[in-house]
C-alpha atoms as a PDB file:
ATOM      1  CA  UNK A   1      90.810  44.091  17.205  1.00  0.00           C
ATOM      2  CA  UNK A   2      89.073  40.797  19.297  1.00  0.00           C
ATOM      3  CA  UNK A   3      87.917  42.165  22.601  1.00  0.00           C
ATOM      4  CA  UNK A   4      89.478  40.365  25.503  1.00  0.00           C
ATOM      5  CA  UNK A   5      87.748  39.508  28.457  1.00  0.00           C
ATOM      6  CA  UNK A   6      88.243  38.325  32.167  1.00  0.00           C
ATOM      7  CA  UNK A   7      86.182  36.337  33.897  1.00  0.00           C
ATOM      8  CA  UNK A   8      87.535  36.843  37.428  1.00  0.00           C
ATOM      9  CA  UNK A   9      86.152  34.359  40.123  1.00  0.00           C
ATOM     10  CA  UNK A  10      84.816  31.867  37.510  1.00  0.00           C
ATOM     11  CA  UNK A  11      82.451  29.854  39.518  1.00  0.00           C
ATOM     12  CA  UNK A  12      78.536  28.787  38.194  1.00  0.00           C
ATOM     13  CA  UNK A  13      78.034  32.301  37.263  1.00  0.00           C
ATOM     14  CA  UNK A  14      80.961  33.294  35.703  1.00  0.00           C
ATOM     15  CA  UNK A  15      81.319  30.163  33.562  1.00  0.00           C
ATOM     16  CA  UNK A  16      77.685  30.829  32.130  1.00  0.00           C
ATOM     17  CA  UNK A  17      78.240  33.714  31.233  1.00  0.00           C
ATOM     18  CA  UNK A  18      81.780  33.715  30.120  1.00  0.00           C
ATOM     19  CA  UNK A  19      80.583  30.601  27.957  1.00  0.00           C
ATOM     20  CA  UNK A  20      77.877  32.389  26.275  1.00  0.00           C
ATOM     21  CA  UNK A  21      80.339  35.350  25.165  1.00  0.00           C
ATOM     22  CA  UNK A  22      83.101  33.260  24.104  1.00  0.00           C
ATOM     23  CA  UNK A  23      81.810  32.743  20.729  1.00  0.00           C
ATOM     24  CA  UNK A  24      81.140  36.596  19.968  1.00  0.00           C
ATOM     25  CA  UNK A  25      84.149  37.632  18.445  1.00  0.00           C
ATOM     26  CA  UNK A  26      85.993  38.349  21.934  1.00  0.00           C
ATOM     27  CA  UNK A  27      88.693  36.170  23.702  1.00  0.00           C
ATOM     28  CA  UNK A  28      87.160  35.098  27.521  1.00  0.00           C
ATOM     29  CA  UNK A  29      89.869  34.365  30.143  1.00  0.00           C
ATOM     30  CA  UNK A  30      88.503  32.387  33.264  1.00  0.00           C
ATOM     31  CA  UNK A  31      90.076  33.358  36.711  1.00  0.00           C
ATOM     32  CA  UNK A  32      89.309  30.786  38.925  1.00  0.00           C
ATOM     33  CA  UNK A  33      90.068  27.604  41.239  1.00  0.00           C
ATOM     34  CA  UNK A  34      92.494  24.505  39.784  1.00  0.00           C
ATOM     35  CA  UNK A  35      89.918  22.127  40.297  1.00  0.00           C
ATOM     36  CA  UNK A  36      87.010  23.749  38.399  1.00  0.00           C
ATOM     37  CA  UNK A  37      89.723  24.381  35.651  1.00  0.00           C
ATOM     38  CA  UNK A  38      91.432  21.248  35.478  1.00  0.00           C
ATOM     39  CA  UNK A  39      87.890  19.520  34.918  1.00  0.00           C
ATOM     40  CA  UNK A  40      86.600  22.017  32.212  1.00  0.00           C
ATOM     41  CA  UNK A  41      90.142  21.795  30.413  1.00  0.00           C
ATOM     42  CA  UNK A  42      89.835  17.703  30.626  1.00  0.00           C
ATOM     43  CA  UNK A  43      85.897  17.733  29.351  1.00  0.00           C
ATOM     44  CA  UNK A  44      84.641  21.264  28.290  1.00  0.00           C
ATOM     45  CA  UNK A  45      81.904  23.182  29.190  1.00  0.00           C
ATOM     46  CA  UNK A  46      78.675  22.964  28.908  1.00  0.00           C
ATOM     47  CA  UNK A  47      75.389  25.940  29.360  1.00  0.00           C
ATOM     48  CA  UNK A  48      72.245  24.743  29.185  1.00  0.00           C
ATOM     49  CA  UNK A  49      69.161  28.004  29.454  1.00  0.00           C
ATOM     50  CA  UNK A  50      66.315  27.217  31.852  1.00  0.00           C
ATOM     51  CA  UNK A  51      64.026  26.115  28.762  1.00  0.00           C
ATOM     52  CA  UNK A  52      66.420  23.164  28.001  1.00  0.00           C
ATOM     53  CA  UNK A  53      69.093  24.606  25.218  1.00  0.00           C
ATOM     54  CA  UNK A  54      72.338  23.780  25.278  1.00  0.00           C
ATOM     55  CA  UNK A  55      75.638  24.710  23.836  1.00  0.00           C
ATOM     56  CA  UNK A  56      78.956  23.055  24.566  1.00  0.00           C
ATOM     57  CA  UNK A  57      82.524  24.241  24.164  1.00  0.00           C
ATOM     58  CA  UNK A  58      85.269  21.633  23.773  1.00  0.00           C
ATOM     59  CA  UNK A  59      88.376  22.022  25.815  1.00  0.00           C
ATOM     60  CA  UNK A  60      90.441  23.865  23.357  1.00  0.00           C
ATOM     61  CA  UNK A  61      88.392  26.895  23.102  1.00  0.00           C
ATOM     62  CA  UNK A  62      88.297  27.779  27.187  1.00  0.00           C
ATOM     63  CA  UNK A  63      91.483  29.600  28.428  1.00  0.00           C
ATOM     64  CA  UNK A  64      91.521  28.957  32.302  1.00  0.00           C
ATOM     65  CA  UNK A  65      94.511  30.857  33.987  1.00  0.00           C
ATOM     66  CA  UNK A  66      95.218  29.950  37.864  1.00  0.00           C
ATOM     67  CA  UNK A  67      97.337  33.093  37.721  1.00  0.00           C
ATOM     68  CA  UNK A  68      96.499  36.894  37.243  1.00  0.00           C
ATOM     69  CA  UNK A  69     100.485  36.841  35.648  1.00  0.00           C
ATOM     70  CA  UNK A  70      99.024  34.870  32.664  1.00  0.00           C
ATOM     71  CA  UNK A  71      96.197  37.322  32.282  1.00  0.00           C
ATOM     72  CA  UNK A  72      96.324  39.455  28.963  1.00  0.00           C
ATOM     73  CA  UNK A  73      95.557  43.114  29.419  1.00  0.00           C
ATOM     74  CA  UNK A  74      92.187  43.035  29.389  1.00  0.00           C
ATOM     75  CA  UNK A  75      89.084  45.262  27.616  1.00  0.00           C
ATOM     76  CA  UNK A  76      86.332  43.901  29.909  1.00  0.00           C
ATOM     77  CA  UNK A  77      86.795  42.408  33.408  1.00  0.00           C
ATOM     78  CA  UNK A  78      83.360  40.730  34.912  1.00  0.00           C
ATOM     79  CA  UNK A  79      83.888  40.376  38.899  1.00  0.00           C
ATOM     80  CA  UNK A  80      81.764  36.981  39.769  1.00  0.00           C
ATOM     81  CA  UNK A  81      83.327  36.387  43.057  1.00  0.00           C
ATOM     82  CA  UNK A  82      82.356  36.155  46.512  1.00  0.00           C
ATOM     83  CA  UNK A  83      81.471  40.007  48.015  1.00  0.00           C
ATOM     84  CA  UNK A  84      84.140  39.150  50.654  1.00  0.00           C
ATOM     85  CA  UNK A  85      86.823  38.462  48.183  1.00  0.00           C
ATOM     86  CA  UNK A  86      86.386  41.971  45.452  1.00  0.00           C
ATOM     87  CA  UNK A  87      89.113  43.976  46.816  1.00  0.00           C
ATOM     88  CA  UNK A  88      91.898  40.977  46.685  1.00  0.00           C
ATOM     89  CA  UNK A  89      90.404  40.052  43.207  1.00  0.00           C
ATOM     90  CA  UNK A  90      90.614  43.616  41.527  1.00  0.00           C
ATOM     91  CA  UNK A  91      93.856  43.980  43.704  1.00  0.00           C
ATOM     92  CA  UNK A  92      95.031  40.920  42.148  1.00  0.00           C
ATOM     93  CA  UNK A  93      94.408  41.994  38.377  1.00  0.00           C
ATOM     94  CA  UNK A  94      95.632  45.460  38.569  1.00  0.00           C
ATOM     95  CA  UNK A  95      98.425  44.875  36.044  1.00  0.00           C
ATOM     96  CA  UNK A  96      95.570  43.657  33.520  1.00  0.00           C
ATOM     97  CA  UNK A  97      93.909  46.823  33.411  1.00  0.00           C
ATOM     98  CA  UNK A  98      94.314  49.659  30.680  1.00  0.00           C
ATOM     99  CA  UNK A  99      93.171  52.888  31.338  1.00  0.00           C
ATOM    100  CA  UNK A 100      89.826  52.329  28.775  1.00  0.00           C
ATOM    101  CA  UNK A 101      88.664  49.267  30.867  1.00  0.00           C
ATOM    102  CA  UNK A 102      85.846  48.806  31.738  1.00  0.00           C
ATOM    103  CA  UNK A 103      84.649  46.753  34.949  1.00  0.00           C
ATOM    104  CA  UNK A 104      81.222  44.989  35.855  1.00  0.00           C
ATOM    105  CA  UNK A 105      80.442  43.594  39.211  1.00  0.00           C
ATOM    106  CA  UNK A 106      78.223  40.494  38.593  1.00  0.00           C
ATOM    107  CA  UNK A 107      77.960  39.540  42.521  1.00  0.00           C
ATOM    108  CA  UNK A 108      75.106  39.737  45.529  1.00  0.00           C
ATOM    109  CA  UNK A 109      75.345  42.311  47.763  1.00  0.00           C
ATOM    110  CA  UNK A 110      75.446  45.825  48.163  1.00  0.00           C
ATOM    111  CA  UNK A 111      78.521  47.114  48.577  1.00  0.00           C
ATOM    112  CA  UNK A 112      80.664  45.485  45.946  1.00  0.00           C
ATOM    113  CA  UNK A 113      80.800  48.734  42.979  1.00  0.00           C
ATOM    114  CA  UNK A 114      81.335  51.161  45.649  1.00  0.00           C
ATOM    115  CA  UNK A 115      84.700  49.026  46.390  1.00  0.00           C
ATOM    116  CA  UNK A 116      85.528  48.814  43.214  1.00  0.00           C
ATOM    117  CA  UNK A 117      85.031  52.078  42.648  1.00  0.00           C
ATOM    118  CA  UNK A 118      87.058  53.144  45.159  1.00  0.00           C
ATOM    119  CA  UNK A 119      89.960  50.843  44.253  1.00  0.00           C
ATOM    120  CA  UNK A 120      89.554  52.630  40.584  1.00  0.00           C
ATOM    121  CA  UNK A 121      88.290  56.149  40.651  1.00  0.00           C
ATOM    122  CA  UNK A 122      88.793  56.991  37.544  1.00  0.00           C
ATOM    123  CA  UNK A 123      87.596  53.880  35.692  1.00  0.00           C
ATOM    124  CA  UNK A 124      84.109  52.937  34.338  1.00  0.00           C
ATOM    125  CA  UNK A 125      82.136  50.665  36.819  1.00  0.00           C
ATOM    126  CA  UNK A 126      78.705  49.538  35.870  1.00  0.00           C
ATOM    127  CA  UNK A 127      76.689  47.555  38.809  1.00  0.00           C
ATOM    128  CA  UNK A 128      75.145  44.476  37.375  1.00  0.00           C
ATOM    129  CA  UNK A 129      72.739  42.068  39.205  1.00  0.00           C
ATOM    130  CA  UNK A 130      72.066  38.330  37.749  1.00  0.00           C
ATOM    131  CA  UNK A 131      68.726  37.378  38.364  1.00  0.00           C
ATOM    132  CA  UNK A 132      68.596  34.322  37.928  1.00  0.00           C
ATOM    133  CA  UNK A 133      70.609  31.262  40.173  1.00  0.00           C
ATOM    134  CA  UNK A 134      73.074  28.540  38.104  1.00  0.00           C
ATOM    135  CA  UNK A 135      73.329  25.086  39.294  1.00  0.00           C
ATOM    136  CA  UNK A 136      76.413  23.157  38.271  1.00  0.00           C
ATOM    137  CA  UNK A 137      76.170  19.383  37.453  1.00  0.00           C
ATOM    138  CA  UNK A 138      78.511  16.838  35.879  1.00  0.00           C
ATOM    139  CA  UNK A 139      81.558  17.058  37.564  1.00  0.00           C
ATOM    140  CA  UNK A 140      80.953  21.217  37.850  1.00  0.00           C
ATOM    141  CA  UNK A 141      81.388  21.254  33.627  1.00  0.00           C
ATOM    142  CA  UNK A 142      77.656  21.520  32.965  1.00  0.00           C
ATOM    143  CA  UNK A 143      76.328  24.879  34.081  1.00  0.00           C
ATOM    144  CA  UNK A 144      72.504  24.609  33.851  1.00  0.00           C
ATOM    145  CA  UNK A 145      70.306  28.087  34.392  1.00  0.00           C
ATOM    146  CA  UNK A 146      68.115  26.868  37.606  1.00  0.00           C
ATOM    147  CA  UNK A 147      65.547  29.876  37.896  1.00  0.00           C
ATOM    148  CA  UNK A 148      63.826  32.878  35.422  1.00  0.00           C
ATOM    149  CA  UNK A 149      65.557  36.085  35.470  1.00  0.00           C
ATOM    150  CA  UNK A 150      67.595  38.728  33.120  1.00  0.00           C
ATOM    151  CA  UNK A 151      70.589  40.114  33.991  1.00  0.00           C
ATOM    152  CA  UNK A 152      70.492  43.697  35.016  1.00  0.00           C
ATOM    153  CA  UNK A 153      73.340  46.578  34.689  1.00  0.00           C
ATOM    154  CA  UNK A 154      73.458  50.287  35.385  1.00  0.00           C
ATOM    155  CA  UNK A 155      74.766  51.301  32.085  1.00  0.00           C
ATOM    156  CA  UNK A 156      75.129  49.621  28.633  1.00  0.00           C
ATOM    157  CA  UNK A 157      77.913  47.058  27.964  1.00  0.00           C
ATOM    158  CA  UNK A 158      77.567  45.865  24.276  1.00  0.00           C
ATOM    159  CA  UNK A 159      79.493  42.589  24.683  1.00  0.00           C
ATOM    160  CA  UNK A 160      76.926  41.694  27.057  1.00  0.00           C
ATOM    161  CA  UNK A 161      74.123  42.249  24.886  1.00  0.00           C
ATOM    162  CA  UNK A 162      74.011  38.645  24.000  1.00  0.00           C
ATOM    163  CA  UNK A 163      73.468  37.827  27.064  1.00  0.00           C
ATOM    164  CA  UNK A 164      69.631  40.054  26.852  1.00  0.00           C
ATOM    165  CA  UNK A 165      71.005  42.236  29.590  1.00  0.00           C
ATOM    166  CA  UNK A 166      68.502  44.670  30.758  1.00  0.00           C
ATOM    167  CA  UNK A 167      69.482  48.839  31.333  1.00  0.00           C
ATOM    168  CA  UNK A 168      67.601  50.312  34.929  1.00  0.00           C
ATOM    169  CA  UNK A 169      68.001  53.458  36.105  1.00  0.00           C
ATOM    170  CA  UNK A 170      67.303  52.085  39.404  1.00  0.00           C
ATOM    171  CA  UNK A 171      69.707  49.514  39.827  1.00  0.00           C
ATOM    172  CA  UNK A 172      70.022  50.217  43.705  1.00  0.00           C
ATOM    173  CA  UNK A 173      66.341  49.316  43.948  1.00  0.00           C
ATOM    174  CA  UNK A 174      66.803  46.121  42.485  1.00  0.00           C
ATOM    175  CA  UNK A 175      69.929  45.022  44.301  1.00  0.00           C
ATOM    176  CA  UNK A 176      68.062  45.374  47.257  1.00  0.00           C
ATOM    177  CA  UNK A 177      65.220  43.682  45.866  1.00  0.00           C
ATOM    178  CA  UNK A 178      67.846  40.291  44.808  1.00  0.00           C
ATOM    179  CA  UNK A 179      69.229  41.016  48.409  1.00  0.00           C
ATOM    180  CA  UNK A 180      65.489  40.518  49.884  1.00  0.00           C
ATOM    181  CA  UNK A 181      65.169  37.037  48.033  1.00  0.00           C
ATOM    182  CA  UNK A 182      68.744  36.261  48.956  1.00  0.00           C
ATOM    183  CA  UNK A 183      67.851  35.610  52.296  1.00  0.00           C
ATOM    184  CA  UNK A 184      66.591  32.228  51.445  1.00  0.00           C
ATOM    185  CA  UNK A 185      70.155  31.386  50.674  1.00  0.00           C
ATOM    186  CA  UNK A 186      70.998  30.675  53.882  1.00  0.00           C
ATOM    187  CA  UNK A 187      67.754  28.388  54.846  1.00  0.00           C
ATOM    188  CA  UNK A 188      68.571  26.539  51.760  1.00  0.00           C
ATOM    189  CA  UNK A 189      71.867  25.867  52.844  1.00  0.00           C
ATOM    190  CA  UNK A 190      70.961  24.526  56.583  1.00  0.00           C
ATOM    191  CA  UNK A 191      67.581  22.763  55.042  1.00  0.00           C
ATOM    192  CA  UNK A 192      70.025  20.453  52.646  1.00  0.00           C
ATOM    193  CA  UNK A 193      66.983  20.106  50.521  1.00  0.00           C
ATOM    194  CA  UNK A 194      66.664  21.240  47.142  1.00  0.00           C
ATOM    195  CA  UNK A 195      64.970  24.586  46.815  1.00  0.00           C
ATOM    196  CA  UNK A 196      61.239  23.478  45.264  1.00  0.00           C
ATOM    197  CA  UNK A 197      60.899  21.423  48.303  1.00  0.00           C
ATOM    198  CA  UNK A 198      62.377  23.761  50.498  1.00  0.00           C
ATOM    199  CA  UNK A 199      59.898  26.017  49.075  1.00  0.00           C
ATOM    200  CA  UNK A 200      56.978  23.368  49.047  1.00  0.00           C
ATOM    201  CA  UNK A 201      57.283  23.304  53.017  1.00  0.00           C
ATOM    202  CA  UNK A 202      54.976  25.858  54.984  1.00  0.00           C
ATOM    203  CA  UNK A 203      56.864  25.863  57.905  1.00  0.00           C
ATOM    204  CA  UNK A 204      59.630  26.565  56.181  1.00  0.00           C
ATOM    205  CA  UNK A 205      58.073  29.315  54.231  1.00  0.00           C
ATOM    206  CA  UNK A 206      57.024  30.417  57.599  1.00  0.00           C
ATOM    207  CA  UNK A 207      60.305  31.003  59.057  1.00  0.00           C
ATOM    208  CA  UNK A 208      61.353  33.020  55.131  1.00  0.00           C
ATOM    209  CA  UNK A 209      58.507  34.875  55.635  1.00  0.00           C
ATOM    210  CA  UNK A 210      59.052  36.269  59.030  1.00  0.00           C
ATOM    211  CA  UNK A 211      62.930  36.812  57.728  1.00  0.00           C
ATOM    212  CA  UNK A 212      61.614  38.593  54.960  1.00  0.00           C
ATOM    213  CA  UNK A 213      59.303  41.231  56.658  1.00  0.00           C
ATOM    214  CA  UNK A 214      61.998  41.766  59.319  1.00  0.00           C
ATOM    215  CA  UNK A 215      63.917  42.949  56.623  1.00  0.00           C
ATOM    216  CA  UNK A 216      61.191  44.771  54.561  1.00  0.00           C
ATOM    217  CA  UNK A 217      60.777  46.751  58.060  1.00  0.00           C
ATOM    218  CA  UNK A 218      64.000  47.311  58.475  1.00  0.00           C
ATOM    219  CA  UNK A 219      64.566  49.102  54.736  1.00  0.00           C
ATOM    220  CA  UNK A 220      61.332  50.967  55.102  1.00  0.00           C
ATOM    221  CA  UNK A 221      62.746  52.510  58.706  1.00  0.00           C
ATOM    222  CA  UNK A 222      65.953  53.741  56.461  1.00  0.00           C
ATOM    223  CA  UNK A 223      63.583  54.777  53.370  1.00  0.00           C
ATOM    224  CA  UNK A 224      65.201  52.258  50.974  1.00  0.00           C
ATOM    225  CA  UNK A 225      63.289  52.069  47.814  1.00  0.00           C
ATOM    226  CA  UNK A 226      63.067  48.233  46.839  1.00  0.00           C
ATOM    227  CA  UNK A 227      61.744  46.905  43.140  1.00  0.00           C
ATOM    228  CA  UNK A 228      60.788  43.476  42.454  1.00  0.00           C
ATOM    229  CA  UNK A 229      61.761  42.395  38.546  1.00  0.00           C
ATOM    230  CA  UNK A 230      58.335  40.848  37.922  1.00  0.00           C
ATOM    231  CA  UNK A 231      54.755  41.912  38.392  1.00  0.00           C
ATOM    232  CA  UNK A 232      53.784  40.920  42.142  1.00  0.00           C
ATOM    233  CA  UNK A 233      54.534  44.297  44.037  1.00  0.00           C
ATOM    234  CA  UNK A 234      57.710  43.529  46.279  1.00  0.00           C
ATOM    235  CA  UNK A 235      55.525  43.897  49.751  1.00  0.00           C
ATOM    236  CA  UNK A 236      53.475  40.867  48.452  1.00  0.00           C
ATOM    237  CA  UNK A 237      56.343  38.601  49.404  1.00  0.00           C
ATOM    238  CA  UNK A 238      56.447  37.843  52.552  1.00  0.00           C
ATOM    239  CA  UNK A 239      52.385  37.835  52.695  1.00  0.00           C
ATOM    240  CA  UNK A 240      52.201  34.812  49.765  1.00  0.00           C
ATOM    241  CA  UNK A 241      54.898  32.402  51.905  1.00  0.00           C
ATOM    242  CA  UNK A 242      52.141  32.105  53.962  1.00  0.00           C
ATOM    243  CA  UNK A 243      49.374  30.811  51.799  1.00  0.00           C
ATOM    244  CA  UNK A 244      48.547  26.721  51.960  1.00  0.00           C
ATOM    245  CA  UNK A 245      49.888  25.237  49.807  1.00  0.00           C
ATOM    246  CA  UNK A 246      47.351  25.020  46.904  1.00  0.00           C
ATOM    247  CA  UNK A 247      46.976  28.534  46.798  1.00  0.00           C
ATOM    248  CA  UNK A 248      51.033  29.270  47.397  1.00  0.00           C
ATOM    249  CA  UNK A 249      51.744  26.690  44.846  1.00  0.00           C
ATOM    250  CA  UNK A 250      49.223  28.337  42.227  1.00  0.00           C
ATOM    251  CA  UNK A 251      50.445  31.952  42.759  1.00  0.00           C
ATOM    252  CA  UNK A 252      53.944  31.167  42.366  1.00  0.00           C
ATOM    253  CA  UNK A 253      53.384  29.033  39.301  1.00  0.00           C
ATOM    254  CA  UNK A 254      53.509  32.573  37.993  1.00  0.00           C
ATOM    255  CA  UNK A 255      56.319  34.069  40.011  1.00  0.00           C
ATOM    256  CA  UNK A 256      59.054  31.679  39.780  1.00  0.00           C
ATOM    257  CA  UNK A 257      60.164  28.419  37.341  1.00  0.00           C
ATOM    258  CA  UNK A 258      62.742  26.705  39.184  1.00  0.00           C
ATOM    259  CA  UNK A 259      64.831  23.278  38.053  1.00  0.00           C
ATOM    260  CA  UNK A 260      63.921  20.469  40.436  1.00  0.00           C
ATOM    261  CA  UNK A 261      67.814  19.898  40.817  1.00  0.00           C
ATOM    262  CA  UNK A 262      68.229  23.862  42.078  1.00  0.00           C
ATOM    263  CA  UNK A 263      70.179  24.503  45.240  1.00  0.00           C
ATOM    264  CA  UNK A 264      71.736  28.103  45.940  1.00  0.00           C
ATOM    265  CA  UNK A 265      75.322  28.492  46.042  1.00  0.00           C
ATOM    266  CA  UNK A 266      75.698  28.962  49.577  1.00  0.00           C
ATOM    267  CA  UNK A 267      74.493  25.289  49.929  1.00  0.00           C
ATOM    268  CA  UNK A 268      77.599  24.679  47.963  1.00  0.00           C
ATOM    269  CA  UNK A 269      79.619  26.977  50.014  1.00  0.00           C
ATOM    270  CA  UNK A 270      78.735  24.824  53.067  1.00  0.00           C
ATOM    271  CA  UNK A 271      79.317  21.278  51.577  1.00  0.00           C
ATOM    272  CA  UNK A 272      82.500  22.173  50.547  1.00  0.00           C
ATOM    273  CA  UNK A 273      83.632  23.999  53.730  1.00  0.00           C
ATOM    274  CA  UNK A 274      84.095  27.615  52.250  1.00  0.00           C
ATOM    275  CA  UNK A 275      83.162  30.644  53.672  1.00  0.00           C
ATOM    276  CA  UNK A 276      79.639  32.568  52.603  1.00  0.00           C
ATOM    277  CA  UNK A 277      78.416  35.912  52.078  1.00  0.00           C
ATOM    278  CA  UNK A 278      76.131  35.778  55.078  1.00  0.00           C
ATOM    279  CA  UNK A 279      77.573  38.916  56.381  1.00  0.00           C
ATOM    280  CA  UNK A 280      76.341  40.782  52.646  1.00  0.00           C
ATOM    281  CA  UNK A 281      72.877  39.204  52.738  1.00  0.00           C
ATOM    282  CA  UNK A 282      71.461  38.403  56.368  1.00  0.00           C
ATOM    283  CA  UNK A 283      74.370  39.939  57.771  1.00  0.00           C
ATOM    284  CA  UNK A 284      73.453  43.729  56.029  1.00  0.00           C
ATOM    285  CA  UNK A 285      70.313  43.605  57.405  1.00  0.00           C
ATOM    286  CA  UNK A 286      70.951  42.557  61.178  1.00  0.00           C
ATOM    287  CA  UNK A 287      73.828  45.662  61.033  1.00  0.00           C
ATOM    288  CA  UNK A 288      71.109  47.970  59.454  1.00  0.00           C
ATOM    289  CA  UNK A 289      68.365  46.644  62.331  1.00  0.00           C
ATOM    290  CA  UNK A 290      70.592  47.735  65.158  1.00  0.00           C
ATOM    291  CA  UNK A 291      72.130  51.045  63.724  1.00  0.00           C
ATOM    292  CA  UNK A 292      68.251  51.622  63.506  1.00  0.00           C
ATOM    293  CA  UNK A 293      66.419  50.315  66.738  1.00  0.00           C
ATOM    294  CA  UNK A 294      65.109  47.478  65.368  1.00  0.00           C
ATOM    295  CA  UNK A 295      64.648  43.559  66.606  1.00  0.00           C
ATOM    296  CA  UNK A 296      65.400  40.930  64.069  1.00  0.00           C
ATOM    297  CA  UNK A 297      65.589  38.082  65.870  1.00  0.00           C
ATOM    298  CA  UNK A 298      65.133  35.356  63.014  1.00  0.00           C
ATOM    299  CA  UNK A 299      67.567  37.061  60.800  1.00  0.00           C
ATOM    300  CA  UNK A 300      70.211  37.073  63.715  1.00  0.00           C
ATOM    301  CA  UNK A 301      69.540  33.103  64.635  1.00  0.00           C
ATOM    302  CA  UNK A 302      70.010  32.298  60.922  1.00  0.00           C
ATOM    303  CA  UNK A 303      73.581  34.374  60.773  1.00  0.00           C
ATOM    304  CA  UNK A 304      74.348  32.496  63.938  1.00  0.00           C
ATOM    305  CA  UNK A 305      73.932  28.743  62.398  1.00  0.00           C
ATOM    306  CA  UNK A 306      75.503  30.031  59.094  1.00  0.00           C
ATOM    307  CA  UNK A 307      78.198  30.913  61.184  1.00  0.00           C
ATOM    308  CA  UNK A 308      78.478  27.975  62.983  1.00  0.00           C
ATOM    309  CA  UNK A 309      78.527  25.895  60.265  1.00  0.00           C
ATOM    310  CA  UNK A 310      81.362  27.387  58.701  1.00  0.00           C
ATOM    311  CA  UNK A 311      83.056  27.008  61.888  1.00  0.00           C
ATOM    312  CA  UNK A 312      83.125  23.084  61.293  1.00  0.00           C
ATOM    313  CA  UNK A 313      79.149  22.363  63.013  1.00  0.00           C
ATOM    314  CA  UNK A 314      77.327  22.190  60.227  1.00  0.00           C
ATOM    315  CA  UNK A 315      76.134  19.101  61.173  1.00  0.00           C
ATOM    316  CA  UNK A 316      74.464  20.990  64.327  1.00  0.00           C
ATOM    317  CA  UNK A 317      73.688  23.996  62.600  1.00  0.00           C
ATOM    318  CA  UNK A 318      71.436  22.020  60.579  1.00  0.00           C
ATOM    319  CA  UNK A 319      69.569  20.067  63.550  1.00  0.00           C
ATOM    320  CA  UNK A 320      69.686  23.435  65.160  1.00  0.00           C
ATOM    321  CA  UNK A 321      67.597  25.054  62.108  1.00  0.00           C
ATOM    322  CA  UNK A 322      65.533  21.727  61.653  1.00  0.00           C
ATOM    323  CA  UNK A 323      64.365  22.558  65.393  1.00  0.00           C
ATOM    324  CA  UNK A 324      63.509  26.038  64.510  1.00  0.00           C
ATOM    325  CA  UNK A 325      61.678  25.239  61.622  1.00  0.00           C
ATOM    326  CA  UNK A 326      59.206  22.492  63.251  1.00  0.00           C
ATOM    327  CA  UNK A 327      57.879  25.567  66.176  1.00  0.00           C
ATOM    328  CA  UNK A 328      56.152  26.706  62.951  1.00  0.00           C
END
């Protein structure tokens, strides 16, 4: 019997890795927004891996549904949406699911299985973290792997073994670890510059790094354990956004590969006027500061401009954060 899948909240992520599974002997149902669909139906889609590969499906092989109704019941359901949006989009599938399926949160943040989890007590929920950031080009049809990274999950799913997913023990540890480099998806977003400059800026890297130990401070006041996926001990972060240049550029050679064309997705969010997940990435660790006694002033300002850019100033949330940047 083919395995059916659903894709709910098909954006960059979803569509990579829906695409990659579609040709494994299961049927891959995409959940997401009209436009996104109507251009993939119209040209395809195409994955490309951070080394350069590509595969390409033609329209007729990618079933996009707008609507849960047209949804099949379903074996496998991958949650790629926004943290904000899990309980209206397992809410919205309900009817899909059998008593045998299983669901995997593919999404940022913290919170996101426990929801789930809640919403379905009795069904198997394995916590997944993508490592890894997907840039769209094309017209949104070409989904191009930006950074390095594996895909890690609490327990094993075998449909996603294709995909090289990894099986941790401590998956908390390294959610909080993704949620530590997420930060930077918010000063990516107000610098409007692709990330490798971003990154290529001291004063920028600055300002990260002072986000980043606030945060480090914060989890080690609430005894958080925190892992890092590579080599260079998680602690180590903060300390090599402040090396020159030369020397940052040389150490992180190591650390990160990263597509000249990369921008994170709440970049995206901003250009096209949707709401973030500041409130799971900076957000979590302001709440966490004062529930502890804590001052994070940089994390708070950045929350601030997020939030007034997605109340319609993003042109002065960006001259705001441009100011901030140059005191360093």
């Amino acid at each position: 019997m083919t395995i059916k899948i659903g894709i709910i909240g098909a954006g960059a992520v979803g569509c990579f890795v829906g695409g990659h599974l579609i040709n494994q002997g299961t049927e891959v149902f995409f959940l997401g927004r009209k436009r996104l669909g109507d251009e993939i139906l119209k040209s395809g889609m195409t994955l490309t891996s951070l080394e350069g590969v590509s595969i390409h499906h033609g329209p007729e092989a990618i079933k996009w549904v707008l609507n849960p109704a047209d949804l099949p019941l379903l074996d496998l359901i991958i949650i790629t949406t926004k943290s904000q949006d899990t309980l209206s989009a397992i809410t919205e599938v309900k009817s899909k699911i059998k008593n045998e399926t299983v669901i995997v949160s593919l999404q940022n943040g913290l919170s996101n299985p426990a929801v789930l989890k809640t919403f379905l007590p009795d069904h198997k929920i394995v916590t997944g973290m993508v490592l890894y950031n997907v840039i769209q080009l094309n017209h949104k049809v070409h989904f191009k792997q930006s950074s390095n990274g594996d895909i890690y999950l609490s327990e094993n799913v075998d449909t996603l073994n294709v995909m090289g997913a990894k099986i941790v023990a401590d998956i908390v540890a390294i959610q909080w670890g993704k949620l530590l480099k997420n930060l930077n998806n918010a000063l990516n977003a107000l610098s409007n510059r692709p990330l490798i400059v971003q990154l290529r800026d001291r004063k920028e890297r600055r300002l990260l790094s002072l986000i980043a130990s606030e945060a480090l401070e914060v989890l080690k006041k609430n005894s958080i354990a925190v892992k890092n996926t590579s080599p260079i001990p998680i602690w180590i972060f903060p300390v090599a956004l402040k090396l020159p240049d030369s020397i940052f550029n040389l150490v992180s050679s190591s650390e990160f590969k990263i597509d000249p064309e990369a921008r994170l997705s709440m970049w995206q969010d901003l250009e096209l006027k949707r709401k973030t997940e500041i409130e799971y990435l900076n957000g979590e660790i302001v709440r966490m500061a004062y529930k502890s006694g804590i001052n994070v002033p940089y994390n708070e300002k950045i929350v601030a401009l997020i939030k007034l850019a997605e109340a319609g100033e993003l042109s002065s949330a960006r001259s705001q954060y441009k100011k901030l940047v140059e005191e360093f």
